[in-house]
N, C-alpha and C. Protein backbone atom coordinates (compact mmCIF):
# COMPACT_ATOMS: atom_id res chain seq x y z
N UNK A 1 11.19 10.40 4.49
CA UNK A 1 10.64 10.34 3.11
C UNK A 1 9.15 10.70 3.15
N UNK A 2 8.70 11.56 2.43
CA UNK A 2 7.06 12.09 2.49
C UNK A 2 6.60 11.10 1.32
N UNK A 3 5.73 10.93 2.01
CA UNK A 3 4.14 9.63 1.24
C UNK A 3 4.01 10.85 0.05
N UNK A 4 3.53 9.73 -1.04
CA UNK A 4 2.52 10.04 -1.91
C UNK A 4 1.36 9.58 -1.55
N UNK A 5 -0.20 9.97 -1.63
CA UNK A 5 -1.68 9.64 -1.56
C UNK A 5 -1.56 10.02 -2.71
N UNK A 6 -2.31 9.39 -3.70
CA UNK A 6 -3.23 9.20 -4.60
C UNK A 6 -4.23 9.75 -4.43
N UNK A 7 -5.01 10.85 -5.08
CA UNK A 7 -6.15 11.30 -4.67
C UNK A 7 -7.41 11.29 -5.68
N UNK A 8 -8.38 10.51 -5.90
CA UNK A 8 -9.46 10.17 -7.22
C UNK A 8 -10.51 10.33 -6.93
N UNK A 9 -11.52 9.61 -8.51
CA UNK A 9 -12.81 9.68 -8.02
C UNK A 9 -13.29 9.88 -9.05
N UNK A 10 -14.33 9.40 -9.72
CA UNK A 10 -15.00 9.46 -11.24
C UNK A 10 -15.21 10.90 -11.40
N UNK A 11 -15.25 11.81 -12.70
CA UNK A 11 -15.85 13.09 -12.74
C UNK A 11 -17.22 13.09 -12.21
N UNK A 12 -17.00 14.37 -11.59
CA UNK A 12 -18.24 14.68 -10.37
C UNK A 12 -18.58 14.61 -8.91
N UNK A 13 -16.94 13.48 -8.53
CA UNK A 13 -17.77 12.86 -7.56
C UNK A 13 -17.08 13.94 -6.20
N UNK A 14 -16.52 14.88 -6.62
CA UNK A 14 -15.98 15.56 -5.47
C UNK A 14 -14.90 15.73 -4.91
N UNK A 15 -14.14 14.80 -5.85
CA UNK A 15 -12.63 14.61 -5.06
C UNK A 15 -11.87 15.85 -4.90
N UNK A 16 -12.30 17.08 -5.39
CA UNK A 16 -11.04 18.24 -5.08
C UNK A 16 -11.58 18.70 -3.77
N UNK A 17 -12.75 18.40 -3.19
CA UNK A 17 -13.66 19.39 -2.27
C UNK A 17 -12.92 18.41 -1.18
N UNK A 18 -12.96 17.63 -1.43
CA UNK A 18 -12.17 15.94 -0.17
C UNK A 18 -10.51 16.63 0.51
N UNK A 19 -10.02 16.89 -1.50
CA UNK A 19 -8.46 17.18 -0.88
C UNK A 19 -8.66 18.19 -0.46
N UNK A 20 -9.51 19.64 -0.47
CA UNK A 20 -9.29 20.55 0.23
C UNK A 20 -9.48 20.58 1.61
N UNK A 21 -10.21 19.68 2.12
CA UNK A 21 -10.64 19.46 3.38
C UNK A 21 -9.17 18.47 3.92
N UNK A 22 -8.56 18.00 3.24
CA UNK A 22 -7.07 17.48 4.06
C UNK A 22 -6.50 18.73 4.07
N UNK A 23 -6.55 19.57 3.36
CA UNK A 23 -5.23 21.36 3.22
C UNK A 23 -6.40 21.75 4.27
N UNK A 24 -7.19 22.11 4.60
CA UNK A 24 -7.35 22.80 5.50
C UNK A 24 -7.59 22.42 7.04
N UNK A 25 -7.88 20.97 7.06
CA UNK A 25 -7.64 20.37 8.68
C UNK A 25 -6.82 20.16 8.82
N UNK A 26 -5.47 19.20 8.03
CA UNK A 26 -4.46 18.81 8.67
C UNK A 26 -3.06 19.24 7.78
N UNK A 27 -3.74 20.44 6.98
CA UNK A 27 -2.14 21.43 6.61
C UNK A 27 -1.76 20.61 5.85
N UNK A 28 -2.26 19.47 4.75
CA UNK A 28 -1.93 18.30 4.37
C UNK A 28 -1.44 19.64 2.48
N UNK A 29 0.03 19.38 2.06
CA UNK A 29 -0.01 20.00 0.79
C UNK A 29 -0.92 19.46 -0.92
N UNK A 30 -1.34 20.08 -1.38
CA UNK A 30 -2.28 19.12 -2.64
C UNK A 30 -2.21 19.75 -4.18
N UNK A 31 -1.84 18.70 -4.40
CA UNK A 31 -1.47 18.88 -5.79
C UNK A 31 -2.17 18.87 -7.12
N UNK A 32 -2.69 19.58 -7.56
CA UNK A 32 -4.27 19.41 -8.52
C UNK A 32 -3.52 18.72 -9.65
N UNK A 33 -3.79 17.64 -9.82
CA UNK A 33 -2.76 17.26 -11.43
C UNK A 33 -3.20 17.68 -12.64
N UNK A 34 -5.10 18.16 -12.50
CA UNK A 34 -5.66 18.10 -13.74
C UNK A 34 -5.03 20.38 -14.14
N UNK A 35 -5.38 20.71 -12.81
CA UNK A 35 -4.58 22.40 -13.08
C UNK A 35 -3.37 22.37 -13.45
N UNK A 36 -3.01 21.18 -13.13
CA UNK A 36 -1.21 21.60 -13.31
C UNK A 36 -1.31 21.62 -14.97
N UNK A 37 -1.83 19.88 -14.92
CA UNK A 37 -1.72 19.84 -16.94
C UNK A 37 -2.39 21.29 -17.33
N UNK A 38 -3.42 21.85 -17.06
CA UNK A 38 -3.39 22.74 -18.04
C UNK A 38 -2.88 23.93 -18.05
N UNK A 39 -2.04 24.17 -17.42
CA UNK A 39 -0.77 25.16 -16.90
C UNK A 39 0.37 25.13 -17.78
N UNK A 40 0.35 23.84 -17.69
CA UNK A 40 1.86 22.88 -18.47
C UNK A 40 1.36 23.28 -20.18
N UNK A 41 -0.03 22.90 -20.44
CA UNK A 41 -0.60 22.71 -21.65
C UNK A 41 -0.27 24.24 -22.42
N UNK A 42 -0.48 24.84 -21.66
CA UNK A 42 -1.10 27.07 -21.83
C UNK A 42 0.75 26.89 -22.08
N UNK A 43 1.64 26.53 -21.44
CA UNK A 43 3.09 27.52 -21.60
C UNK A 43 4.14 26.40 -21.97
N UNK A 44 3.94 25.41 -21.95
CA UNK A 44 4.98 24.03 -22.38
C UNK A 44 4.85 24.46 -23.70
N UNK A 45 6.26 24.50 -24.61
CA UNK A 45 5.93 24.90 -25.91
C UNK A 45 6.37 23.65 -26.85
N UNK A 46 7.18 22.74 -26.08
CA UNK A 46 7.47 21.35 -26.37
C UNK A 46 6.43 20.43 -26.23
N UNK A 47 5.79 20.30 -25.51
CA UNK A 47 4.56 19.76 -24.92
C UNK A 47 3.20 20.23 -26.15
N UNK A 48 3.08 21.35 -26.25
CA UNK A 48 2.15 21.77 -27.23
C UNK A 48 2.76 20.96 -28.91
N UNK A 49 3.60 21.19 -29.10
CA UNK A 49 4.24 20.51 -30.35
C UNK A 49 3.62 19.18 -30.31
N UNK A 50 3.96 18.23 -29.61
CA UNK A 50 3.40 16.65 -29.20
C UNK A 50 1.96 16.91 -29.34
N UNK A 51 0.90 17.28 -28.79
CA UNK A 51 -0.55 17.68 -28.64
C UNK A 51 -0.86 18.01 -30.55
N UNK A 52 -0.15 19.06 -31.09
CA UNK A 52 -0.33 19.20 -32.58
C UNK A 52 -0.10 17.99 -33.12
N UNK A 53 1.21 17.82 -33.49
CA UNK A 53 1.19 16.55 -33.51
C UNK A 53 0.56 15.33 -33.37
N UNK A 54 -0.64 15.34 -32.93
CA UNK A 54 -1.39 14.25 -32.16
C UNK A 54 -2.90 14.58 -32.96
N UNK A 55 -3.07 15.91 -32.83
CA UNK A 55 -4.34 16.50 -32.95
C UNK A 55 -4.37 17.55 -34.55
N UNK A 56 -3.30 17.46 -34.80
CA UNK A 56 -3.56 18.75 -35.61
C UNK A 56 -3.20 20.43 -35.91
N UNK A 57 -2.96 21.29 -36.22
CA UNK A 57 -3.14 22.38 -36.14
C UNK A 57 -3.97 23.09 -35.42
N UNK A 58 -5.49 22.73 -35.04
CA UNK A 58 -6.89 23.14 -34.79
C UNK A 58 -6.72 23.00 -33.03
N UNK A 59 -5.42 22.47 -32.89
CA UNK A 59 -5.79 22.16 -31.37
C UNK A 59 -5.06 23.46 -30.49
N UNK A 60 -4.55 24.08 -31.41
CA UNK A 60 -4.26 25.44 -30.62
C UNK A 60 -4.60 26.35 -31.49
N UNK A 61 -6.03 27.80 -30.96
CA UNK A 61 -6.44 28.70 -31.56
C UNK A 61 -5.53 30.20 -31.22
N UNK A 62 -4.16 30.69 -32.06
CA UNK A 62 -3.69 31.77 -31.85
C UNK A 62 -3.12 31.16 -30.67
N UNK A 63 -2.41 30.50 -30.07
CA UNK A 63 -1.91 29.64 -28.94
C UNK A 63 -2.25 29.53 -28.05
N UNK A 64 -3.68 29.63 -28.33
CA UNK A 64 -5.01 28.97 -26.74
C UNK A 64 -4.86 27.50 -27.14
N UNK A 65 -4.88 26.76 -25.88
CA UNK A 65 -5.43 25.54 -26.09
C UNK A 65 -7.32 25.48 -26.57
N UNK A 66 -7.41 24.95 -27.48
CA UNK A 66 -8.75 24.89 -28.02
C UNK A 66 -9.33 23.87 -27.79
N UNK A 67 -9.97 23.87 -26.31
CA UNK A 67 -10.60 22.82 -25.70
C UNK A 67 -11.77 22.30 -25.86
N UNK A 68 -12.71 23.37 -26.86
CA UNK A 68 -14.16 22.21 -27.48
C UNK A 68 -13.66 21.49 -28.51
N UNK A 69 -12.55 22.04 -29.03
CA UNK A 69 -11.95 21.16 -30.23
C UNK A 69 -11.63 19.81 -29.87
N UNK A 70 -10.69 19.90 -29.02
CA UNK A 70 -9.46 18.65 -28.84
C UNK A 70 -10.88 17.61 -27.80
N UNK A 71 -11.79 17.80 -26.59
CA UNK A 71 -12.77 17.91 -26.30
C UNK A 71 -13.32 16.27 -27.26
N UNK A 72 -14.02 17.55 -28.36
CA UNK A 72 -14.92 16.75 -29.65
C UNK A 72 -14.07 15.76 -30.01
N UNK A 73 -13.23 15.74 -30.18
CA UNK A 73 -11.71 14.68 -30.74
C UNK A 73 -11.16 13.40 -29.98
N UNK A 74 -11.20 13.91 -28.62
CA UNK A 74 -10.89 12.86 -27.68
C UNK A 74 -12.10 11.88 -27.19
N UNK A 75 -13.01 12.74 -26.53
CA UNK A 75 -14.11 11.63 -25.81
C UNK A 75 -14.55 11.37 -26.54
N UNK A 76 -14.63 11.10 -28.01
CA UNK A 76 -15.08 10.59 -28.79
C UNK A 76 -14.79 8.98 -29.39
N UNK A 77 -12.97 9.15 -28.48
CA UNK A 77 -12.14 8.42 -29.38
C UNK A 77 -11.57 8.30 -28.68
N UNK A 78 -11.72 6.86 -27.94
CA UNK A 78 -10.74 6.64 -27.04
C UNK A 78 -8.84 6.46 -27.29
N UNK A 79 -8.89 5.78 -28.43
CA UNK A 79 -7.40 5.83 -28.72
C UNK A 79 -6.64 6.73 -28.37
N UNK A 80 -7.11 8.28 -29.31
CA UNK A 80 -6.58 9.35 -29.02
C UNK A 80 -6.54 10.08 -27.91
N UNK A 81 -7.68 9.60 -26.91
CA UNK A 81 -7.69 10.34 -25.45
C UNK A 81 -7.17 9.84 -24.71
N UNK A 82 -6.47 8.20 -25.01
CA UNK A 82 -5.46 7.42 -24.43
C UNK A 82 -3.90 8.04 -24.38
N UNK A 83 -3.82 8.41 -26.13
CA UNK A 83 -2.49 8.95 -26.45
C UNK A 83 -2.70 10.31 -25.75
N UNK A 84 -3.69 11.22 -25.89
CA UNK A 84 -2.68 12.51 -25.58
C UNK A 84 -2.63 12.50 -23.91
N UNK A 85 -3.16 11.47 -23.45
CA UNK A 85 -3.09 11.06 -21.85
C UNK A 85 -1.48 11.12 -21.88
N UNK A 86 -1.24 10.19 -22.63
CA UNK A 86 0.08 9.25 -22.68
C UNK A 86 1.51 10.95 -22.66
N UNK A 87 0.63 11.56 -23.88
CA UNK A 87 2.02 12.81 -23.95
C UNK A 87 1.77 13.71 -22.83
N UNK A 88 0.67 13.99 -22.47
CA UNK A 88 0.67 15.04 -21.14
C UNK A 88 0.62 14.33 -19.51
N UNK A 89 0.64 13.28 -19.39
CA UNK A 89 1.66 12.41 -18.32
C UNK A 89 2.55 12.82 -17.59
N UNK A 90 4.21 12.42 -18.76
CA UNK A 90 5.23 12.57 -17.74
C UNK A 90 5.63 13.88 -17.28
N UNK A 91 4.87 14.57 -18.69
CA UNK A 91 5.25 16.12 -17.66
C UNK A 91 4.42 16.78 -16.99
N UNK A 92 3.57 16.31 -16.41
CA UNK A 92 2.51 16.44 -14.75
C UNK A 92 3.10 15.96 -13.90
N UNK A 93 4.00 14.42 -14.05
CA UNK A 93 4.90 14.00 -13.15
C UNK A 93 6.13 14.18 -12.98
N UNK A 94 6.82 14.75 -13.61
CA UNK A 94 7.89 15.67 -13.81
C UNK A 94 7.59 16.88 -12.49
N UNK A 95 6.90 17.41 -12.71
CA UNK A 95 6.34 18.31 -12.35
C UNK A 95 5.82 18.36 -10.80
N UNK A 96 4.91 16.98 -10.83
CA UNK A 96 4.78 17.14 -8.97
C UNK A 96 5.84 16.00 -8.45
N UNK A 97 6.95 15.79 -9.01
CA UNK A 97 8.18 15.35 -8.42
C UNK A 97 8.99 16.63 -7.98
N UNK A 98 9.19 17.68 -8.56
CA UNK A 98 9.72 18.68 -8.35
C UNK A 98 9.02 19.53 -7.28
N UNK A 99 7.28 19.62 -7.42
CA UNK A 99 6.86 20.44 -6.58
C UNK A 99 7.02 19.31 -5.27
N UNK A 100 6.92 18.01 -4.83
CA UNK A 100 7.30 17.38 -3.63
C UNK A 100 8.09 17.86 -2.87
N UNK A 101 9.55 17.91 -3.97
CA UNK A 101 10.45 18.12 -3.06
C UNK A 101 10.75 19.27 -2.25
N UNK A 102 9.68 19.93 -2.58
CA UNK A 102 9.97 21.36 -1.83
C UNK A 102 8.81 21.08 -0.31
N UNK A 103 8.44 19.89 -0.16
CA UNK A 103 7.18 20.12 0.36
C UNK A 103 7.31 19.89 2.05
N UNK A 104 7.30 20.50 3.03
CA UNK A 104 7.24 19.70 4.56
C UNK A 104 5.94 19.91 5.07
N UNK A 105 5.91 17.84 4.94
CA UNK A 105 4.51 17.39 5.69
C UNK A 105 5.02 15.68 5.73
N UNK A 106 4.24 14.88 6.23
CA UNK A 106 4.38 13.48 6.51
C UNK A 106 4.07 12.81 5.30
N UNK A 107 3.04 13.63 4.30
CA UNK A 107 2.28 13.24 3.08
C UNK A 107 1.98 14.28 2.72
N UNK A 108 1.61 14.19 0.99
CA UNK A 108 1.44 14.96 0.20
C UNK A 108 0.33 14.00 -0.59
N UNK A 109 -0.67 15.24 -1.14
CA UNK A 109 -1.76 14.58 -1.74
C UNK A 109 -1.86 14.69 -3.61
N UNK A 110 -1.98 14.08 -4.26
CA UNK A 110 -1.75 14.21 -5.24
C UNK A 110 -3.31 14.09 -6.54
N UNK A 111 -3.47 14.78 -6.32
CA UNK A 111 -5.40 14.69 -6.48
C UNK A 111 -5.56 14.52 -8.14
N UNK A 112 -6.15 14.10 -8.88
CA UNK A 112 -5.67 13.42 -9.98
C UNK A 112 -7.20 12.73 -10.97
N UNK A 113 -7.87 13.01 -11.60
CA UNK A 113 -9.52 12.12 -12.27
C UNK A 113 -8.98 10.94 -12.66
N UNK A 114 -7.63 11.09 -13.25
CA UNK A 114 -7.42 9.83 -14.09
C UNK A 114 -6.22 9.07 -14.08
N UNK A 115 -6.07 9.17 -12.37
CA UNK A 115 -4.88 8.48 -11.36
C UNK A 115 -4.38 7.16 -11.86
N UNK A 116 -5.90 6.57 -12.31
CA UNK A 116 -5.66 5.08 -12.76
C UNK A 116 -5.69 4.93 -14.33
N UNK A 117 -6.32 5.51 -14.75
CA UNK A 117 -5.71 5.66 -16.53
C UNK A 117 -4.64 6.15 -16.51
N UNK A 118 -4.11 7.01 -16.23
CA UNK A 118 -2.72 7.21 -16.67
C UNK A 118 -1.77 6.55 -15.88
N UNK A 119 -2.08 5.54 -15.36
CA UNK A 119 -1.20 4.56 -14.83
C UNK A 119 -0.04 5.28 -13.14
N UNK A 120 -0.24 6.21 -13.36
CA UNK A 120 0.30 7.53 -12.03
C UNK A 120 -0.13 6.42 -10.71
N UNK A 121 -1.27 5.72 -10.63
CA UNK A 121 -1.42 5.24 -9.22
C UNK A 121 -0.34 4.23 -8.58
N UNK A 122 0.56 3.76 -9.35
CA UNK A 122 1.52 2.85 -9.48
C UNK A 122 2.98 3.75 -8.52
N UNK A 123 2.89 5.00 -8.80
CA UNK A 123 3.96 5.85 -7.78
C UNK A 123 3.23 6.46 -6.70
N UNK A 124 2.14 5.59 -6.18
CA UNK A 124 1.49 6.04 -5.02
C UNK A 124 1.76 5.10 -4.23
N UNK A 125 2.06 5.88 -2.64
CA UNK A 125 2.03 4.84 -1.28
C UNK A 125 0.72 4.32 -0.93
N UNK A 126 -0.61 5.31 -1.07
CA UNK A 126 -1.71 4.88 -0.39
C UNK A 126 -2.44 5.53 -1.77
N UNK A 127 -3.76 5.01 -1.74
CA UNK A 127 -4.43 5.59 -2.71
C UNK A 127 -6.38 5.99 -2.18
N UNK A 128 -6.49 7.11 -1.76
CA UNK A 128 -7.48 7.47 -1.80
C UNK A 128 -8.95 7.54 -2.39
N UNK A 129 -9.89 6.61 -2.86
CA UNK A 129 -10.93 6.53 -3.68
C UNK A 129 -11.97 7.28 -3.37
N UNK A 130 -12.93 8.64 -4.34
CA UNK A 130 -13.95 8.89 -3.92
C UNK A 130 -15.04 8.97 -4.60
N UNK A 131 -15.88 8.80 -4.20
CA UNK A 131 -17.07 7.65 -4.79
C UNK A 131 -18.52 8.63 -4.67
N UNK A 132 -19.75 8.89 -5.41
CA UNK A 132 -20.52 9.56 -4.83
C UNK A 132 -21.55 8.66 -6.18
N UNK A 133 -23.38 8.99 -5.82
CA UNK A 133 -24.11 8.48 -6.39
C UNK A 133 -23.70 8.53 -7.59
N UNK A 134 -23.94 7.79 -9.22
CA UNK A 134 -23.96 8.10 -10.70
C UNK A 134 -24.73 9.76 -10.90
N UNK A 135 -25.87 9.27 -10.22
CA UNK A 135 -26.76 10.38 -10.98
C UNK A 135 -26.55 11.98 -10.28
N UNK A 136 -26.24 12.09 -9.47
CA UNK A 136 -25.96 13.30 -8.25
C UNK A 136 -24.30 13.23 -9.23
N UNK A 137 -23.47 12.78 -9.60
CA UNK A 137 -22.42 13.00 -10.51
C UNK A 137 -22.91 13.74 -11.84
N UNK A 138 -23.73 13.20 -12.19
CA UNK A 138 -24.09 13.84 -13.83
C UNK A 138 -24.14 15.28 -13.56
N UNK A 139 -24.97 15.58 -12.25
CA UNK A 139 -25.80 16.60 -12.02
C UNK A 139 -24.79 17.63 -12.25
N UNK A 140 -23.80 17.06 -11.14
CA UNK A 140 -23.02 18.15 -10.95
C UNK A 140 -21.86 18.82 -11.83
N UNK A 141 -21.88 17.67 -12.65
CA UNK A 141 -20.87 17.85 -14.13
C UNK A 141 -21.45 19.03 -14.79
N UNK A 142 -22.82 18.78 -15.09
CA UNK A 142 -23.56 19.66 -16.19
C UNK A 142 -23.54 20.40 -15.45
N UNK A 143 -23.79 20.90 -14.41
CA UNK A 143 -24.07 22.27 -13.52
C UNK A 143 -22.66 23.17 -13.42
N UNK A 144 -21.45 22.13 -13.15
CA UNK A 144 -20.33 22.56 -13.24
C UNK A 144 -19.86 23.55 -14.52
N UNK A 145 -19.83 22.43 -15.70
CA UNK A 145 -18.93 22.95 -16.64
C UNK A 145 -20.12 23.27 -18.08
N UNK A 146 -21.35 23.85 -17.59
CA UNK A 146 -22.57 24.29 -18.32
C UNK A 146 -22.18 23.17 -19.66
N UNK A 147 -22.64 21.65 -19.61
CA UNK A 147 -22.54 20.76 -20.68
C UNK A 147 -23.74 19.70 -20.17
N UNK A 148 -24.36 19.21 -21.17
CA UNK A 148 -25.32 18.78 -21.50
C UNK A 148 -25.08 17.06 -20.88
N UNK A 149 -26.02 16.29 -20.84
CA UNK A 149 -26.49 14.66 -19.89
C UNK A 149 -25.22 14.05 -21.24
N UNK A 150 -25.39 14.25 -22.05
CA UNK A 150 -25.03 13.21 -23.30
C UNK A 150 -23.06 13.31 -22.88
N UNK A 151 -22.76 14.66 -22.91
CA UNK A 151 -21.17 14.65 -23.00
C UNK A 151 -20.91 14.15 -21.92
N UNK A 152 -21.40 14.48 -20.64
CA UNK A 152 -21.15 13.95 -19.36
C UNK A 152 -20.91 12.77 -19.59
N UNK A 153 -21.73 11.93 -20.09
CA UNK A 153 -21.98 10.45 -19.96
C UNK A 153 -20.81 9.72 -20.78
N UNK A 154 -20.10 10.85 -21.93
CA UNK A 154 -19.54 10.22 -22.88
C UNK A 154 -17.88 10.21 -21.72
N UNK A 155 -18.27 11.30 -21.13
CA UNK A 155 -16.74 11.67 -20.62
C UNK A 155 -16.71 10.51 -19.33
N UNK A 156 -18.07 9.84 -18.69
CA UNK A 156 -17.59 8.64 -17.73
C UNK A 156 -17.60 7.38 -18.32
N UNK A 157 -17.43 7.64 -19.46
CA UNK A 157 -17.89 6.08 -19.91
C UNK A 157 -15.76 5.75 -20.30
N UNK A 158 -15.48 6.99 -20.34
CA UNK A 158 -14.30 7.16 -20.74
C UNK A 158 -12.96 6.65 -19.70
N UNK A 159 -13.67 6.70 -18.32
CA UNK A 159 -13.22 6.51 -17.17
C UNK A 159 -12.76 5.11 -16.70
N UNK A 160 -12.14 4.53 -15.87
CA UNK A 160 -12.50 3.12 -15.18
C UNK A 160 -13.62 3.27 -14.50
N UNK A 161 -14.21 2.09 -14.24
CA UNK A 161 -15.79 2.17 -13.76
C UNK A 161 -14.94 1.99 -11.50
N UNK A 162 -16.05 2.86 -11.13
CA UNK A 162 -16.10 2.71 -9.61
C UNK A 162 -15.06 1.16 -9.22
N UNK A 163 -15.89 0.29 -8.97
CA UNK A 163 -15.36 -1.29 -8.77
C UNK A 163 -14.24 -1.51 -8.97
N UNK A 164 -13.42 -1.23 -10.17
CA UNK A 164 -12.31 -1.23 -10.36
C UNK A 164 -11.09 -0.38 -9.60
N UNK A 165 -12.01 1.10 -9.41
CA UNK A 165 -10.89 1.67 -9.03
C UNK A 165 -10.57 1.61 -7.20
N UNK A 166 -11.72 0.81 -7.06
CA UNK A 166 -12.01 0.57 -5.32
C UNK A 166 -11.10 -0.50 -5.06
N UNK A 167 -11.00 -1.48 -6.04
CA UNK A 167 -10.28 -2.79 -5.70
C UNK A 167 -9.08 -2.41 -5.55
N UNK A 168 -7.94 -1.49 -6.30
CA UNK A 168 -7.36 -0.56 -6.15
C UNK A 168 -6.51 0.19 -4.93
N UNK A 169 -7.53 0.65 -4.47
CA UNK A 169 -7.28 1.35 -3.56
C UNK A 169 -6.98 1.42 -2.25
N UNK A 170 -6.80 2.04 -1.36
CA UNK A 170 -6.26 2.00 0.14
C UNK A 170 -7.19 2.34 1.04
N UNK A 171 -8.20 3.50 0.83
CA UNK A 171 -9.19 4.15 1.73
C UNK A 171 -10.48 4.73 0.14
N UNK A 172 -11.67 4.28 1.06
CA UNK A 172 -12.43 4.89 -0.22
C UNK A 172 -13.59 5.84 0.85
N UNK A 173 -13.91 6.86 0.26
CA UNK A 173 -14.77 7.77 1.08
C UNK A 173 -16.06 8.43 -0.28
N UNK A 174 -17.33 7.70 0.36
CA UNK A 174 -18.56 7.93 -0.11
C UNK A 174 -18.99 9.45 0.05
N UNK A 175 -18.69 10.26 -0.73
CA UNK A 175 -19.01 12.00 -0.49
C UNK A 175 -20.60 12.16 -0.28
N UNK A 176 -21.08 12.20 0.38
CA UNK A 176 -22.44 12.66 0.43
C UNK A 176 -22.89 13.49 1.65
N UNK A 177 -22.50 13.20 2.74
CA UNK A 177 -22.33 14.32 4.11
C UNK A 177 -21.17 14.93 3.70
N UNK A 178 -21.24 16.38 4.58
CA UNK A 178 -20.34 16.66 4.79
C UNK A 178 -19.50 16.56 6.05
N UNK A 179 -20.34 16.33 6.94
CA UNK A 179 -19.73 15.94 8.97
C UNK A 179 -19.08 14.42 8.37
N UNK A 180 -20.27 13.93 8.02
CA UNK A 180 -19.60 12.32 8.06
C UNK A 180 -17.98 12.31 7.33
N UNK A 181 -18.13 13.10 6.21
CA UNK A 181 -16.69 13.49 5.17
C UNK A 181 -15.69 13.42 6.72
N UNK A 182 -15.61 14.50 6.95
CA UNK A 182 -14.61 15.47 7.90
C UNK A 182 -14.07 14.15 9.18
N UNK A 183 -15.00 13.30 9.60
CA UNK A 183 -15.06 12.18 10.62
C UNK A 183 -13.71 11.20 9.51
N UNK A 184 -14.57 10.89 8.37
CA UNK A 184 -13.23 9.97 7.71
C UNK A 184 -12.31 10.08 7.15
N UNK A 185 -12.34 11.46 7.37
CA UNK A 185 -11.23 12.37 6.77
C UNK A 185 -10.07 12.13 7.98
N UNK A 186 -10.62 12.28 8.93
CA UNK A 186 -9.69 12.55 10.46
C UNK A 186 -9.08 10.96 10.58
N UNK A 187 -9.88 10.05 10.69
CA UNK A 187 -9.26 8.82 10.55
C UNK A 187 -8.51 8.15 9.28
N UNK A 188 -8.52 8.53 8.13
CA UNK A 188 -7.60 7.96 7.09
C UNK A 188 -6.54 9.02 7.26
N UNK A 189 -6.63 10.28 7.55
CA UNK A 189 -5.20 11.04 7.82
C UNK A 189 -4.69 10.10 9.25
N UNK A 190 -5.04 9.77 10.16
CA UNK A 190 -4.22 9.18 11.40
C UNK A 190 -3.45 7.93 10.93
N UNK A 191 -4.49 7.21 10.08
CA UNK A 191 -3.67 5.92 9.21
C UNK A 191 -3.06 6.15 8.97
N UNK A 192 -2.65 7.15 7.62
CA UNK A 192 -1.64 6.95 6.81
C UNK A 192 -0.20 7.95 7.67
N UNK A 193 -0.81 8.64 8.37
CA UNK A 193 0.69 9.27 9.20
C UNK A 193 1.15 8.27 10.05
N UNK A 194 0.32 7.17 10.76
CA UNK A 194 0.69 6.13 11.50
C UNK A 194 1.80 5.06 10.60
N UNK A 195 1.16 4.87 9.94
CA UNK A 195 2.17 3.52 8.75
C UNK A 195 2.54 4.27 8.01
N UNK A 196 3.17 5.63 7.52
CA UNK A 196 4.21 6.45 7.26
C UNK A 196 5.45 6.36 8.33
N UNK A 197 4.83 6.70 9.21
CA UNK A 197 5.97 6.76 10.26
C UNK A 197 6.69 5.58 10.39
N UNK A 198 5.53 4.29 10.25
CA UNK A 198 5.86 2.40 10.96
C UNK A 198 7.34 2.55 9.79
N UNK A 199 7.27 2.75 8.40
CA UNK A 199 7.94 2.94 7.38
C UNK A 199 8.77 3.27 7.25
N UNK A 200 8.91 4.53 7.53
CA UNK A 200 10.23 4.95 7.89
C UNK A 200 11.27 4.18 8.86
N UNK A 201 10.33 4.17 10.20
CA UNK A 201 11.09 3.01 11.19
C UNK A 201 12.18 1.61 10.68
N UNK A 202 11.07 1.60 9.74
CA UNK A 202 11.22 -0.22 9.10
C UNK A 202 12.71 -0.21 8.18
C-alpha cells in the first residue's frame, strides 16, 4: 500500500520548492493539488456550474476562470472561500486518488496550501509542515504573483495560523537554507519509508 504525505505550509513559505526536492532526490511522485484544481476548474464543466452557482455569472469570463473576480469575492469573505473550498475539494481528491493509483513508489506526496482547511489532512499517513519567517513570506507572495502587502496579508489571515498546523503534523521543516533543507529532507524521507514498511509488516 503506498503512503500518502501531506505536503503544506502557509502561502509563501516554499512548500512546492520542498516537494520538488523529494521528486528529484528520492524519485518521490508529487502531486500539486492547487495545479490540479485549476486544471479541474479550466475543463470540469460540472464543477464550473457549482463555482457559478456559488459566485455568479462573473466568475467565468467567455469560459476563463476569472480569477481577480472570484479572488475579490473570496478573501474577502470567508464563508464563501470556505464554500467554494468545499465544491472544488472532492474533485482534487477524486482526482489524486486516481492519479495514486497509477503511482510506483513507497510514498506519494500530495502538496496542498490548504491541506488543513479543506480538511484533506485527515486522508494523510504522515503530514509534512513547512514553515518559513512571516515577513520573508509576504515578500515572496508579492514578488511572486505581482500583488500588493495588503492582499497578501488578507490571503494569510485566511489560512490556519503556523501553531496549529504544526500541532498537526508529523515532520515540520523551517525553509531557510537550502543544504540544511536537503539534510532534513534525507532524514524525514528514511522515516517515513522506515514506518511505511514497519506497516505494511504489521
Amino acid at each position: 500500500m503506498i503512503a500518502t504525505v501531506g505536503l503544506t505550509g502557509g502561502i509563501g513559505s516554499g512548500k512546492t520548492t520542498i516537494a520538488n526536492l523529494f521528486a528529484l532526490h528520492f524519485s518521490i511522485p508529487i502531486y500539486i493539488a492547487d495545479t490540479k484544481a485549476k486544471e479541474l476548474v479550466a475543463n470540469n464543466k460540472q464543477l464550473q456550474q457549482e463555482i457559478v452557482a456559488l459566485l455568479g455569472e462573473e466568475a467565468f469570463v467567455e469560459g476563463r476562470y476569472n480569477t481577480s473576480f472570484v479572488a475579490q469575492e473570496v478573501f474577502s469573505n470567508k464563508e464563501k472561500l470556505d464554500k467554494l473550498n468545499a465544491i472544488i475539494h472532492p474533485y482534487v481528491q477524486q482526482d489524486f486518488l486516481q492519479w495514486k493509483q497509477s503511482q510506483q513508489a513507497p510514498y506519494v506526496i500530495k502538496e496542498a496550501a490548504i491541506l488543513f482547511e479543506s480538511g484533506s489532512y485527515r486522508d494523510c499517513d504522515f503530514i509534512i509542515m513547512v514553515t518559513a519567517p512571516l515577513e520573508e513570506r509576504i515578500k515572496r507572495v508579492m514578488l511572486r504573483d505581482k500583488i500588493d502587502r495588503e492582499t497578501v496579508e488578507k490571503r494569510i489571515k485566511n489560512q490556519w495560523n503556523d501553531e496549529k498546523k504544526i500541532e498537526l503534523s508529523t515532520f515540520v521543516i523551517e525553509n531557510r537554507e537550502i543544504d540544511k533543507n536537503l539534510d532534513k529532507i534525507g532524514i524525514i524521507h528514511s522515516k517515513i519509508v522506515k514506518m511505511t514498511a514497519e506497516n505494511v509488516r504489521n
